[in-house]
C-alpha atoms as a PDB file:
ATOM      1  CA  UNK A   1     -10.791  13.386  27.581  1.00  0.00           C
ATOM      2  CA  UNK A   2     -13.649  15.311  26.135  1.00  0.00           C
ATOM      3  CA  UNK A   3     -12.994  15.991  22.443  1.00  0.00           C
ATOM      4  CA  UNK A   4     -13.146  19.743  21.220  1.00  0.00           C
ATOM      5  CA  UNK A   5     -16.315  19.816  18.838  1.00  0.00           C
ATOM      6  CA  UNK A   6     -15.085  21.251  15.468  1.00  0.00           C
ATOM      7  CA  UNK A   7     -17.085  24.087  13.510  1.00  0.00           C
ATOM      8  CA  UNK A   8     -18.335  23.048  10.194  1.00  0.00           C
ATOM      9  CA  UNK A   9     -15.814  25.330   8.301  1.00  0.00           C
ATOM     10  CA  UNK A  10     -13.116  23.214   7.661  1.00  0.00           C
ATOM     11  CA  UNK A  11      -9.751  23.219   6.004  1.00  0.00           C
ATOM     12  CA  UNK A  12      -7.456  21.103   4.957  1.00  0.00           C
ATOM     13  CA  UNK A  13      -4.128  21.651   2.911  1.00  0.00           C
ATOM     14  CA  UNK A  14      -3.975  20.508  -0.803  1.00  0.00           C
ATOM     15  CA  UNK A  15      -3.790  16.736  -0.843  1.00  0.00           C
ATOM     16  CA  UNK A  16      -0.934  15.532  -2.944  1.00  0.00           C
ATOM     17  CA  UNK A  17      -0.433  12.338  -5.155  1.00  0.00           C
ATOM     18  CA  UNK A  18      -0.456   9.433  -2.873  1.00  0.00           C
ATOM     19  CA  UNK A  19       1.073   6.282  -5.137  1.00  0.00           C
ATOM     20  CA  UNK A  20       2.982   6.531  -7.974  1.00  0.00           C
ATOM     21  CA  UNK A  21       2.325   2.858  -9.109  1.00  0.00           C
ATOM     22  CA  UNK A  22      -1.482   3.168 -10.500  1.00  0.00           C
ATOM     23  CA  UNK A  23      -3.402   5.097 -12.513  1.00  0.00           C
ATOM     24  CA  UNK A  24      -6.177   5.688  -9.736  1.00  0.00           C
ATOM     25  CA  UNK A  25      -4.189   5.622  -6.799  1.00  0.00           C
ATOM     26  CA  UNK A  26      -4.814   9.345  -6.386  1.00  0.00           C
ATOM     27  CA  UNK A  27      -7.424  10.791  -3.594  1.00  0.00           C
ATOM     28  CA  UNK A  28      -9.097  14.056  -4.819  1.00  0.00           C
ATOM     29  CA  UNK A  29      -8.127  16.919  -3.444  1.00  0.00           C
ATOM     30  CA  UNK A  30     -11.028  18.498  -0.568  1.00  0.00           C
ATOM     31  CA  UNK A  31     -12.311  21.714  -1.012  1.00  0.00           C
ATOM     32  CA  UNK A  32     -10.189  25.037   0.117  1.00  0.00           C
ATOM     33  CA  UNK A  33     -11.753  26.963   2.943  1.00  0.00           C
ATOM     34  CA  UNK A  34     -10.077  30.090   4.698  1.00  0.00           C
ATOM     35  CA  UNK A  35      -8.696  28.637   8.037  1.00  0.00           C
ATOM     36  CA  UNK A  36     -11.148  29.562  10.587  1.00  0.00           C
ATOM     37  CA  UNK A  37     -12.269  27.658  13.666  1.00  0.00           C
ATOM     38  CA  UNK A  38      -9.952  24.994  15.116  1.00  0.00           C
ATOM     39  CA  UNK A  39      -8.293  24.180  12.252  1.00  0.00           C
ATOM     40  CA  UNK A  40      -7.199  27.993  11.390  1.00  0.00           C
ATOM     41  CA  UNK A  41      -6.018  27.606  14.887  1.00  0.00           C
ATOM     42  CA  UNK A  42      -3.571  24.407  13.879  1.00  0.00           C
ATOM     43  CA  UNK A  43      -2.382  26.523  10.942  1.00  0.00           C
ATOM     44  CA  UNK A  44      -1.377  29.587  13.156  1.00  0.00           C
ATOM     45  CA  UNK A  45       0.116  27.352  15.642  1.00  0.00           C
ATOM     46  CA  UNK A  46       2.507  25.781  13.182  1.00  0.00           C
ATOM     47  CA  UNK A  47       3.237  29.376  11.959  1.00  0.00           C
ATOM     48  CA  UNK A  48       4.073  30.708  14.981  1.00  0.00           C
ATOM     49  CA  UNK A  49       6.982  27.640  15.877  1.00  0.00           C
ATOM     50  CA  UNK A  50       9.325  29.738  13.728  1.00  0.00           C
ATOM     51  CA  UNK A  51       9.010  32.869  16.019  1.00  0.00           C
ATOM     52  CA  UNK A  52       8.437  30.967  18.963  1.00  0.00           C
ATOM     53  CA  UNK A  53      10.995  30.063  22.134  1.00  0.00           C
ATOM     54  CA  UNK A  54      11.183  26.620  21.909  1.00  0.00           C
ATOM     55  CA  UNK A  55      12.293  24.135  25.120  1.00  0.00           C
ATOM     56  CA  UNK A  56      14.777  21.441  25.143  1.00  0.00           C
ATOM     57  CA  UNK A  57      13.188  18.131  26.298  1.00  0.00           C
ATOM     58  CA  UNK A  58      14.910  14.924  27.144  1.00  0.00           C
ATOM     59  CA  UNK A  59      13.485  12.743  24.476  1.00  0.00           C
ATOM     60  CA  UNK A  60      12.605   9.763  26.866  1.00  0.00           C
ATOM     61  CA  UNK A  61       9.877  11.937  28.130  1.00  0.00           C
ATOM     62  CA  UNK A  62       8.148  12.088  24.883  1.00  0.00           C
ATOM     63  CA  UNK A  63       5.320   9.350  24.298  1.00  0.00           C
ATOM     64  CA  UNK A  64       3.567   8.494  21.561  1.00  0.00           C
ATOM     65  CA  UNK A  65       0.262   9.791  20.417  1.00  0.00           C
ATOM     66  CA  UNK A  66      -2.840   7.455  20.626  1.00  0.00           C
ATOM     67  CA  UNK A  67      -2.979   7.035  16.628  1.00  0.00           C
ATOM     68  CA  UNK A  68       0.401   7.269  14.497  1.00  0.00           C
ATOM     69  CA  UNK A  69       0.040   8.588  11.037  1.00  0.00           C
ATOM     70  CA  UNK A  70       3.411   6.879  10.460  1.00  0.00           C
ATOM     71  CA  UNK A  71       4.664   3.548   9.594  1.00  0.00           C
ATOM     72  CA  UNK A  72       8.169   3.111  10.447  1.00  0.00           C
ATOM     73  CA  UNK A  73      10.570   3.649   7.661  1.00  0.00           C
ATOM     74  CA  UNK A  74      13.139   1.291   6.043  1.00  0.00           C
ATOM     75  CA  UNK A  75      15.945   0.803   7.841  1.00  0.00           C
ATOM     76  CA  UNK A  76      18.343   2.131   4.952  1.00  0.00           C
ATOM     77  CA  UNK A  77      16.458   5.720   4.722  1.00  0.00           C
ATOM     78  CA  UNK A  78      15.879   6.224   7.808  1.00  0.00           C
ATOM     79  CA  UNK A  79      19.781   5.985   9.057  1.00  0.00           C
ATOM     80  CA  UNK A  80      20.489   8.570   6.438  1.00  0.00           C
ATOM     81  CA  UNK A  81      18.148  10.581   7.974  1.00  0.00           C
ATOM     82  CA  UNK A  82      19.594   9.985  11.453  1.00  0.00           C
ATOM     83  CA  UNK A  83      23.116  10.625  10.518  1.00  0.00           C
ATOM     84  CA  UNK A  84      21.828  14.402   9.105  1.00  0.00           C
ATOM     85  CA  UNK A  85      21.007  14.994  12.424  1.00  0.00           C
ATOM     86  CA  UNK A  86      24.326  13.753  14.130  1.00  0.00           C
ATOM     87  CA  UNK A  87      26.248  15.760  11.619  1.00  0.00           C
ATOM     88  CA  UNK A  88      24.177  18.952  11.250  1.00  0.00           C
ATOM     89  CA  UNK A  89      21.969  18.963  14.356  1.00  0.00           C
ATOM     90  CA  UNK A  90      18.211  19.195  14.365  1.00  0.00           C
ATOM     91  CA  UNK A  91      17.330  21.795  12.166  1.00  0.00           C
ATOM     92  CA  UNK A  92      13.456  21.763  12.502  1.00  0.00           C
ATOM     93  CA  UNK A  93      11.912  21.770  16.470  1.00  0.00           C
ATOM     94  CA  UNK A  94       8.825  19.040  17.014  1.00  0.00           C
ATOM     95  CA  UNK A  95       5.492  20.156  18.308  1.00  0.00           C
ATOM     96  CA  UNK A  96       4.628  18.466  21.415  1.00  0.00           C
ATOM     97  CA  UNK A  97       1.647  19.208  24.145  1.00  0.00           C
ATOM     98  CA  UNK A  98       1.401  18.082  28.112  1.00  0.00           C
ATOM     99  CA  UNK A  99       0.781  14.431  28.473  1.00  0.00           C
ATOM    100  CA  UNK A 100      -3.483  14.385  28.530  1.00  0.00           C
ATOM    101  CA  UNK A 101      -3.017  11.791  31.866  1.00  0.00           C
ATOM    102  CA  UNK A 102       0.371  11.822  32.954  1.00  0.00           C
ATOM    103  CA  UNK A 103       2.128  14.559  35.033  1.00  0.00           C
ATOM    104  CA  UNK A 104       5.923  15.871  33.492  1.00  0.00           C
ATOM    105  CA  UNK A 105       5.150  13.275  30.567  1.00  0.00           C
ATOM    106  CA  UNK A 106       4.339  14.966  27.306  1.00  0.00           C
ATOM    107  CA  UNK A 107       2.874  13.398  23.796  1.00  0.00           C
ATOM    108  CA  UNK A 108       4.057  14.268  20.425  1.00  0.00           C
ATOM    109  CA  UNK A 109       1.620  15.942  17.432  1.00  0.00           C
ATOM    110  CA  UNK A 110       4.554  15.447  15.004  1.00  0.00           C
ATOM    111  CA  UNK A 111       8.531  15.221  14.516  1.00  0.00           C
ATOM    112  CA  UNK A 112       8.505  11.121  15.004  1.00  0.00           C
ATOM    113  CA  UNK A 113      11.451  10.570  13.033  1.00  0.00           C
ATOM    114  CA  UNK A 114      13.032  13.766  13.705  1.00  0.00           C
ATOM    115  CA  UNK A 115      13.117  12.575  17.892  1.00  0.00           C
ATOM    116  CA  UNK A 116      13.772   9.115  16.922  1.00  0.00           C
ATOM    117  CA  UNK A 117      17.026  10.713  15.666  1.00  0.00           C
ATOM    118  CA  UNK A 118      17.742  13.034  18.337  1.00  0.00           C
ATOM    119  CA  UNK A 119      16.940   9.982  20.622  1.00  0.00           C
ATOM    120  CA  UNK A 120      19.667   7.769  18.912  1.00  0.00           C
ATOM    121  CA  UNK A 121      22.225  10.843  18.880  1.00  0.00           C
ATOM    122  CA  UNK A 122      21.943  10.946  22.362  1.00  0.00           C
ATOM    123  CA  UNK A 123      20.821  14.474  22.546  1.00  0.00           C
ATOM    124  CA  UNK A 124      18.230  16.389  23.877  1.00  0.00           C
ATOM    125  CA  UNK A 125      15.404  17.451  21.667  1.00  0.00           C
ATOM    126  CA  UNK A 126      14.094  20.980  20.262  1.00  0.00           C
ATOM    127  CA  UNK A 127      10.828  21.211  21.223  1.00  0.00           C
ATOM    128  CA  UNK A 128       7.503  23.987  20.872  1.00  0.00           C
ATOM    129  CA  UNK A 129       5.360  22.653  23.862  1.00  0.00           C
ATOM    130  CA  UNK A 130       1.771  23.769  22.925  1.00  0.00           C
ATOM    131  CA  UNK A 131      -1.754  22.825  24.738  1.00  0.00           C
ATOM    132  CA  UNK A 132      -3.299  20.875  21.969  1.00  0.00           C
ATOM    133  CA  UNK A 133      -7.061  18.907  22.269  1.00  0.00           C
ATOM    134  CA  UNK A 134      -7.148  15.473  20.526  1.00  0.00           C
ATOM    135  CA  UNK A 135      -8.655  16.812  17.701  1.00  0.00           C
ATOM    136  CA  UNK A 136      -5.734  19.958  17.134  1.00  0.00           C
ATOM    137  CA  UNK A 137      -3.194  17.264  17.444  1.00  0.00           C
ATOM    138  CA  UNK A 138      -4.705  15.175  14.953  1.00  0.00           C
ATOM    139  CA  UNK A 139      -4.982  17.873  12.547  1.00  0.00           C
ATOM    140  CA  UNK A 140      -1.875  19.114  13.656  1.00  0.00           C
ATOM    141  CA  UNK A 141      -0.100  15.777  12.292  1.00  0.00           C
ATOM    142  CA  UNK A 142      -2.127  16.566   9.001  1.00  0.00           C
ATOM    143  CA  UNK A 143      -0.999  20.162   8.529  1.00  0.00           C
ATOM    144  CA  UNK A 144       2.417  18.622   8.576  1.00  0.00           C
ATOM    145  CA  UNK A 145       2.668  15.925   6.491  1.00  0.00           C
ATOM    146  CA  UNK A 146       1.014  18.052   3.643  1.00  0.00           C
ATOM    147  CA  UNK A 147       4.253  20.547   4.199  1.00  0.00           C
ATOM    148  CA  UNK A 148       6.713  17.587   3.840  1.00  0.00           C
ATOM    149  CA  UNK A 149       7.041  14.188   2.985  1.00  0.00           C
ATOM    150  CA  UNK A 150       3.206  12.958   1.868  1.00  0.00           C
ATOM    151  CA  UNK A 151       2.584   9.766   3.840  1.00  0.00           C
ATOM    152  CA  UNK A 152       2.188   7.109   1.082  1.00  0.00           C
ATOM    153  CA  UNK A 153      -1.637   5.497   0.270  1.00  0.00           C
ATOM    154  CA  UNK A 154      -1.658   2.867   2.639  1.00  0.00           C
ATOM    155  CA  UNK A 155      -0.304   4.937   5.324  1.00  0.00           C
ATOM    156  CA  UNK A 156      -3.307   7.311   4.643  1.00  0.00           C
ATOM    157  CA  UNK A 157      -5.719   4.617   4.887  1.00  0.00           C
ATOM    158  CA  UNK A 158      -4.672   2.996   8.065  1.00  0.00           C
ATOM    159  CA  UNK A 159      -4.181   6.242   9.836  1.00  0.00           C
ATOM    160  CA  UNK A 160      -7.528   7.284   8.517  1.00  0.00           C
ATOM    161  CA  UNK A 161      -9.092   3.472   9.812  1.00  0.00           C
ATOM    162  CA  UNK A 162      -7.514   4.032  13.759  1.00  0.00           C
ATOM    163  CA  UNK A 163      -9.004   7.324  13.561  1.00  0.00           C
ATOM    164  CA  UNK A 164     -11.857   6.233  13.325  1.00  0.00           C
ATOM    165  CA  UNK A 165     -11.889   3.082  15.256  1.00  0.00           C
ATOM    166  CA  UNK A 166     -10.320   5.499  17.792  1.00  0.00           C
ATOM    167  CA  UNK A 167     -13.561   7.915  18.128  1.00  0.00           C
ATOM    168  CA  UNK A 168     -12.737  10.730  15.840  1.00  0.00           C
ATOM    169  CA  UNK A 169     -15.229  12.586  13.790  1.00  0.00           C
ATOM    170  CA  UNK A 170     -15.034  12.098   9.785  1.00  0.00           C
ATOM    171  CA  UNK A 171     -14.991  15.823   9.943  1.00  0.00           C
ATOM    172  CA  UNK A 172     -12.036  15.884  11.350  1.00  0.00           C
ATOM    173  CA  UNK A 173     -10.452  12.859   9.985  1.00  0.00           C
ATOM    174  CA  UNK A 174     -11.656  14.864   6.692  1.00  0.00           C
ATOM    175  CA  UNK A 175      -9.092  17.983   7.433  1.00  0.00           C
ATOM    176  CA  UNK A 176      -6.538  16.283   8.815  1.00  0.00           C
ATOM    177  CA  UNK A 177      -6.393  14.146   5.329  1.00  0.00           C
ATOM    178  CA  UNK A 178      -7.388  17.046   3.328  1.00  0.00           C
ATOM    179  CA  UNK A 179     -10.014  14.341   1.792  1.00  0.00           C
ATOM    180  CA  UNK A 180     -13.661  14.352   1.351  1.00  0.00           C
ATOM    181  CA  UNK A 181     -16.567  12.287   2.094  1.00  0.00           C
ATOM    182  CA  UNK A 182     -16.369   9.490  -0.689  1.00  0.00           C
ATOM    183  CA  UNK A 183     -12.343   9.476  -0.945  1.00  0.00           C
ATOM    184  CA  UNK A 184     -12.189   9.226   3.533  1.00  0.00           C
ATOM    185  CA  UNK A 185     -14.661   6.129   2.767  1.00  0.00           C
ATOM    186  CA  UNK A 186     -12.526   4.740   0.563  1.00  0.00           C
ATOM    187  CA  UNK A 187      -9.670   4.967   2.468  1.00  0.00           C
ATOM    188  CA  UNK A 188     -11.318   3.576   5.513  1.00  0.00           C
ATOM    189  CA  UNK A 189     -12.304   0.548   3.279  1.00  0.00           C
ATOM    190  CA  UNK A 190      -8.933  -0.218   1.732  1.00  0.00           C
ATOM    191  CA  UNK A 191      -7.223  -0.472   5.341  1.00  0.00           C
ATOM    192  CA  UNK A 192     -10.379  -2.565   6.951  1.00  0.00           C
ATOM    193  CA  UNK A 193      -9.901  -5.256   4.313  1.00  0.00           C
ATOM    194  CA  UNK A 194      -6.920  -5.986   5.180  1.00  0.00           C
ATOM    195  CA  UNK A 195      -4.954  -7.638   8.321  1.00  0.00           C
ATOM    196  CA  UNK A 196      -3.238  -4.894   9.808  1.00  0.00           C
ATOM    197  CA  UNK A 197      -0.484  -6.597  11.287  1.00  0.00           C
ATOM    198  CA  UNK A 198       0.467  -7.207   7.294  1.00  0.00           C
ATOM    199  CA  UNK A 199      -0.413  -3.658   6.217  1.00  0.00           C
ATOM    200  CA  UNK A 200       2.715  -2.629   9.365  1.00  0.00           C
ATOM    201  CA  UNK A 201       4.779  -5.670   8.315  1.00  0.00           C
ATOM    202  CA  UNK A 202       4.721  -5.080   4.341  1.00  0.00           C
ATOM    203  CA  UNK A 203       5.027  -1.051   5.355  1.00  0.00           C
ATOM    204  CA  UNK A 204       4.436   2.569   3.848  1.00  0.00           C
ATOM    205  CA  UNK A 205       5.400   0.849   0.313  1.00  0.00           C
ATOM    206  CA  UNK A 206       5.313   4.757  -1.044  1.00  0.00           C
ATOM    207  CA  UNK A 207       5.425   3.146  -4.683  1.00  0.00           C
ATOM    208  CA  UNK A 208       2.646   1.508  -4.198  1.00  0.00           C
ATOM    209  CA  UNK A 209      -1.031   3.181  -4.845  1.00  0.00           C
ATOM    210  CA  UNK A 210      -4.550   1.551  -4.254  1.00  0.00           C
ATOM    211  CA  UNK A 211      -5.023   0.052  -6.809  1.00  0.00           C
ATOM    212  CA  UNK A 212      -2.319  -2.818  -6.364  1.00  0.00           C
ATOM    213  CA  UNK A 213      -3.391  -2.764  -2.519  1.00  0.00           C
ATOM    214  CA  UNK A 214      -7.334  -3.738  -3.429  1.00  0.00           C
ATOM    215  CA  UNK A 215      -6.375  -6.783  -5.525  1.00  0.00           C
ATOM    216  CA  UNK A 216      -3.870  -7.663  -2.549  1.00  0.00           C
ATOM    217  CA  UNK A 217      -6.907  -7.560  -0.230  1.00  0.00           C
ATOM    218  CA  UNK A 218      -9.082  -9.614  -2.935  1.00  0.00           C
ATOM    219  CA  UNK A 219      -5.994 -12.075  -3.240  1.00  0.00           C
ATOM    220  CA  UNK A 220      -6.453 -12.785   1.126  1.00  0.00           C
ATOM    221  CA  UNK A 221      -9.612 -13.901   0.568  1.00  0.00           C
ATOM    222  CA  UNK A 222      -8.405 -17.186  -0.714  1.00  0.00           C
ATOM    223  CA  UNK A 223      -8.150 -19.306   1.859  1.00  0.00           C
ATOM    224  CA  UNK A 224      -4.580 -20.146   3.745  1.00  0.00           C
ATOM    225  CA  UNK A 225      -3.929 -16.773   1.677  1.00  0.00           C
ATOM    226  CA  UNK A 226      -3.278 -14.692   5.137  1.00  0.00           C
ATOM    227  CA  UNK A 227      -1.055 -17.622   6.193  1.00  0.00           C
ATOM    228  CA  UNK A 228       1.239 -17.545   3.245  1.00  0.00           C
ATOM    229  CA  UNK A 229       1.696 -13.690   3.502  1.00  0.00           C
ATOM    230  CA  UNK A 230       2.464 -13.810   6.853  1.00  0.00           C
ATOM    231  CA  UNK A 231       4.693 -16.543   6.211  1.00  0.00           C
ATOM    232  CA  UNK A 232       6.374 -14.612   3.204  1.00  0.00           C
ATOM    233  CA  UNK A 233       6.905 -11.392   5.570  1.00  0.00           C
ATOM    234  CA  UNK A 234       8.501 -13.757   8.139  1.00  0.00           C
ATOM    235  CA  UNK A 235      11.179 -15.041   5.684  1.00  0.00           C
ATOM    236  CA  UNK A 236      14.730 -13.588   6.840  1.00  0.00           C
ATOM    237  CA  UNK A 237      14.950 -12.701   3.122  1.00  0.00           C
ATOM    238  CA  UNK A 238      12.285 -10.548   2.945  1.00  0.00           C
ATOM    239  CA  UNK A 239      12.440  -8.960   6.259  1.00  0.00           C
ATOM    240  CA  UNK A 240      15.622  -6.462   5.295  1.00  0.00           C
ATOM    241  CA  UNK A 241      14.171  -5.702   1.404  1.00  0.00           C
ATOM    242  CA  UNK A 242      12.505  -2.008   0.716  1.00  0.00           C
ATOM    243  CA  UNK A 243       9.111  -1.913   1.854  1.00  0.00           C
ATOM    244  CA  UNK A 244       7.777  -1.901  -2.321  1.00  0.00           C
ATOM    245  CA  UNK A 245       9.508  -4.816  -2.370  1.00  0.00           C
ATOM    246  CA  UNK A 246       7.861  -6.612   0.367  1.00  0.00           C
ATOM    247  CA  UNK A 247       4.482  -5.812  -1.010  1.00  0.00           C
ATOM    248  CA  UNK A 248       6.086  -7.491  -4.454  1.00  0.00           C
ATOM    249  CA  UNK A 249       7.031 -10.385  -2.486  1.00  0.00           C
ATOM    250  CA  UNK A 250       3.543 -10.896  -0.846  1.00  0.00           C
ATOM    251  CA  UNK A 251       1.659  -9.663  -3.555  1.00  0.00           C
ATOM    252  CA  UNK A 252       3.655 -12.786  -5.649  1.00  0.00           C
ATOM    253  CA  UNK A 253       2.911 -15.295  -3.013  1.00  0.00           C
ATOM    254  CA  UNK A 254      -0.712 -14.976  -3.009  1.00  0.00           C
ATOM    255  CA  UNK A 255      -1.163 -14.881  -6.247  1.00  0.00           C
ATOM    256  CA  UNK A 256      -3.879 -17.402  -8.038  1.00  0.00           C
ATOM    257  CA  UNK A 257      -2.382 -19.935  -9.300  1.00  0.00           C
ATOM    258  CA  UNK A 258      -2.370 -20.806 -13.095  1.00  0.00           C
ATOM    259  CA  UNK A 259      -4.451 -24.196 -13.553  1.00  0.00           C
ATOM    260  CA  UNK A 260      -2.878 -26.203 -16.084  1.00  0.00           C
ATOM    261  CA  UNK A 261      -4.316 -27.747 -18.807  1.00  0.00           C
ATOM    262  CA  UNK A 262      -4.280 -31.486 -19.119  1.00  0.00           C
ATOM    263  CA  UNK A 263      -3.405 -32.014 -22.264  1.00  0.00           C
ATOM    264  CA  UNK A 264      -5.986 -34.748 -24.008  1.00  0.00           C
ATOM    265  CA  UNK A 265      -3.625 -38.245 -24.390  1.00  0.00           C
ATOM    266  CA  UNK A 266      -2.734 -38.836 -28.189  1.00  0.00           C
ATOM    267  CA  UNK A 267      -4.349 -42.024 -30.090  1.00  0.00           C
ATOM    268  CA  UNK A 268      -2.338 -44.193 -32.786  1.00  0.00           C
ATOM    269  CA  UNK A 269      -4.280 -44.357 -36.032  1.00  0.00           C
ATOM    270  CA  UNK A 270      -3.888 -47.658 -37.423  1.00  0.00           C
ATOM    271  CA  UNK A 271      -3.835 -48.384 -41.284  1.00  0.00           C
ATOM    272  CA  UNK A 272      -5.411 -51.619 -42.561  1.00  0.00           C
ATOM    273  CA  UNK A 273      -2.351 -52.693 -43.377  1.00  0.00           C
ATOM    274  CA  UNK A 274      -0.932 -52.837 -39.985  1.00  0.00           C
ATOM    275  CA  UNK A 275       1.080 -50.163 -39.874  1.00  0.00           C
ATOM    276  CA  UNK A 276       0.825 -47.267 -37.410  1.00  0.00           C
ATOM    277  CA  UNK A 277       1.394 -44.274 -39.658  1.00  0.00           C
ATOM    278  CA  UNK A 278      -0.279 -41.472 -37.421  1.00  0.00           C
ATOM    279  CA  UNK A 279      -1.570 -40.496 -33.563  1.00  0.00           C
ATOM    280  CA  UNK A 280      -3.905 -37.587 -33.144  1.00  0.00           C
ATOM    281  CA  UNK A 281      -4.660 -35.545 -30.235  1.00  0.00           C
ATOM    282  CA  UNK A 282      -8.079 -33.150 -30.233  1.00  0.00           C
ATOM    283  CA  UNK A 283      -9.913 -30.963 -27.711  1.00  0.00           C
ATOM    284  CA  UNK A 284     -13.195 -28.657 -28.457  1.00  0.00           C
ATOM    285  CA  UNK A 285     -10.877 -26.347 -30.473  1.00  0.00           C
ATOM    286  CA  UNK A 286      -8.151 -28.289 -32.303  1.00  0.00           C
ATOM    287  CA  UNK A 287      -7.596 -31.517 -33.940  1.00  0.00           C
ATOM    288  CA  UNK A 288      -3.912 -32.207 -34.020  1.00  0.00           C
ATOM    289  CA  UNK A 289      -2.404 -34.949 -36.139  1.00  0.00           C
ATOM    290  CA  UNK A 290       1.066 -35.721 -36.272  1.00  0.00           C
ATOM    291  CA  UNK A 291       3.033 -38.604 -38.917  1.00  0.00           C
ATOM    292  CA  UNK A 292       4.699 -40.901 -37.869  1.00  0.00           C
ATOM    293  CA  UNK A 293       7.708 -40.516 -40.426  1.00  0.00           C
ATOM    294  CA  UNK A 294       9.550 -43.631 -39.549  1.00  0.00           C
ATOM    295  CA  UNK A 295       6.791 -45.749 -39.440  1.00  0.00           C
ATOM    296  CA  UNK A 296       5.255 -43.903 -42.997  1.00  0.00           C
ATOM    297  CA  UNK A 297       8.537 -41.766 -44.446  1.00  0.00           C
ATOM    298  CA  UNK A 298       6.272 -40.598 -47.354  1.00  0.00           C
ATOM    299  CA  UNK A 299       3.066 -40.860 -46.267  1.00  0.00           C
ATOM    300  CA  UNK A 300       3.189 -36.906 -44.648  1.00  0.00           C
ATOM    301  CA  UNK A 301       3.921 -35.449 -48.112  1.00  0.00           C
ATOM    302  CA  UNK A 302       1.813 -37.331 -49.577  1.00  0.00           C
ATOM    303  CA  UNK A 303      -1.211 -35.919 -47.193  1.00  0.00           C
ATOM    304  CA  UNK A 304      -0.295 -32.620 -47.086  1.00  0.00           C
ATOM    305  CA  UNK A 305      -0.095 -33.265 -51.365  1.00  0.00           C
ATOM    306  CA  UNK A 306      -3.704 -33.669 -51.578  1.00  0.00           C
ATOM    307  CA  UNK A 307      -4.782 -32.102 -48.542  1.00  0.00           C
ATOM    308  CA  UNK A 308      -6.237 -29.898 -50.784  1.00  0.00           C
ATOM    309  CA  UNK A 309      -8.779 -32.044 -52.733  1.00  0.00           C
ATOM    310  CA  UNK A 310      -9.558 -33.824 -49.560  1.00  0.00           C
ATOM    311  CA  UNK A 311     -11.019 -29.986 -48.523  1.00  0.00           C
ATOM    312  CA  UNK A 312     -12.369 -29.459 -51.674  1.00  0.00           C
ATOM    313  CA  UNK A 313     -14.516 -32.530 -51.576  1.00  0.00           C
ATOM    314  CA  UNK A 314     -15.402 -32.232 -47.824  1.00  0.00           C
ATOM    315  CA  UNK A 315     -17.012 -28.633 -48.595  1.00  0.00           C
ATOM    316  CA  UNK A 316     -19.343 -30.437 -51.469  1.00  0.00           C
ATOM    317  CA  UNK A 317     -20.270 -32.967 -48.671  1.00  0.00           C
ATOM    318  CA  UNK A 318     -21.877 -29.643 -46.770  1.00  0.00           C
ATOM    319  CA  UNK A 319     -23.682 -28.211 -50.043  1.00  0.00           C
END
């Protein structure tokens, strides 16, 4: 399908923190224009689902849309959010628009978890049906996640990377992230350095902001690094933790590790009277010397006695 070519007079909502584990994992906000042009279109359309008949749609005829903005949630949070909508009904409608290729099919803009719910409830699902190019769906999906729950950082970037990869404009990968030029590049680069199938097995790790996700990426560049992440996700242990946690776990198991130290072996100094009164141990910064008090029980007071004349005379040897 032909994509919609967007004005130059774009909007985008206000962007909102995006991690709330580093100091820089917040994306600046873009610039406020008035909604004109598609987007001001998106915005209306939103507006008008509260006024708006809405239809009831079985929720097996509801596909996905090309690119989710989503990753899928913990299990724990998301059946609290599914048994809301068992006990109180669906509240909110999802915005959905005729399948682009398939007749009586239709493909939803937003409201995943919402008819993931309804789905499991075994009812049907409020819908606002609305005709909706690829680009109004996309920005669509951005109008609403700035009204609710921000997606988290790595969400953001991965959404922003399929985008792309998909064919859409910066422009309007721009509004629909309410992001600008440098912050959309740096999104795109944070989810291109890393293996995907980790960024959806780890998941949205909200907690976690971009910081912590570019020294992850650095840490896969060691080699058999991928491997062992993989690995870690894989563990039956890991599988059922909060997504944070799973990046904690991964993040762990990657790390470099710590080289240790040989330490230098210790010599036995040797009086000339046969006995072994001392061993030392030295590197390029320290000299360590340790008395044997069985083999000399006085001679370590003794040394430590005149240790300082020994000094004194070996600062007159450097005069």
């Amino acid at each position: 399908m032909a994509r919609k070519h967007l004005l130059s007079d774009l909007a985008g909502p206000k962007l909102n923190d995006l991690g709330q584990g580093d100091a820089f994992s917040r994306e600046s906000a873009a610039p406020q224009y008035a909604p004109r042009g598609a987007i001001g279109a998106v915005s209306r359309s939103i507006e008008l689902l509260k006024s708006q008949s809405l239809t009831e749609l079985d929720p097996d005829l509801i596909d996905a849309p090309a690119v989710i903005d989503r990753l899928d949630e913990d299990g724990e949070q998301f059946e609290e959010f599914a048994r809301n909508i068992r006990e109180n009904g669906q509240q909110v409608p999802i915005l959905v628009r005729p399948h682009p290729t398939v007749e009586g099919r239709y493909q939803i803009a937003y409201g995943r978890r919402r008819l993931k719910a309804v789905k499991a409830a075994g009812l049907q699902i409020k819908a606002a049906v609305r005709s909706l190019s690829d680009d109004e769906l996309v920005l669509a999906q951005g109008q609403e996640n700035s009204a609710r729950q921000d997606l988290s950082f790595i969400e953001r970037a991965l959404y922003a990377a399929e985008l792309e990869a998909t064919g859409f404009q910066r422009s309007v990968i721009m509004a629909a992230l309410a992001v600008d030029k440098s912050n959309l590049s740096r999104l795109i680069q944070a989810a291109t350095q890393l293996p995907a199938d980790i960024i959806r097995l780890i998941g949205a790790a909200p907690k976690t902001g971009r910081d912590r996700w570019g020294e992850l990426a650095t840490r896969l560049e060691k080699q058999d690094a991928i491997t062992k992440a993989r690995e870690t996700l894989a563990d039956e242990s890991v599988k059922p933790l909060p997504s944070d946690e799973r990046f904690a776990r991964v993040f762990e198991a990657v790390a470099p590790k710590k080289v240790k130290k040989e330490k230098a072996q210790a010599e036995v100094w040797q009086a000339d009277d046969g006995v072994k009164a001392a061993s030392f141990r030295q590197d390029k910064r320290t000299l360590t010397l340790m008395i044997d008090k069985k083999a000399a029980p006085e001679f370590g007071d003794y040394l430590m006695s005149v240790l300082p004349e020994i000094y004194a005379s070996f600062r007159k040897t450097k005069q």
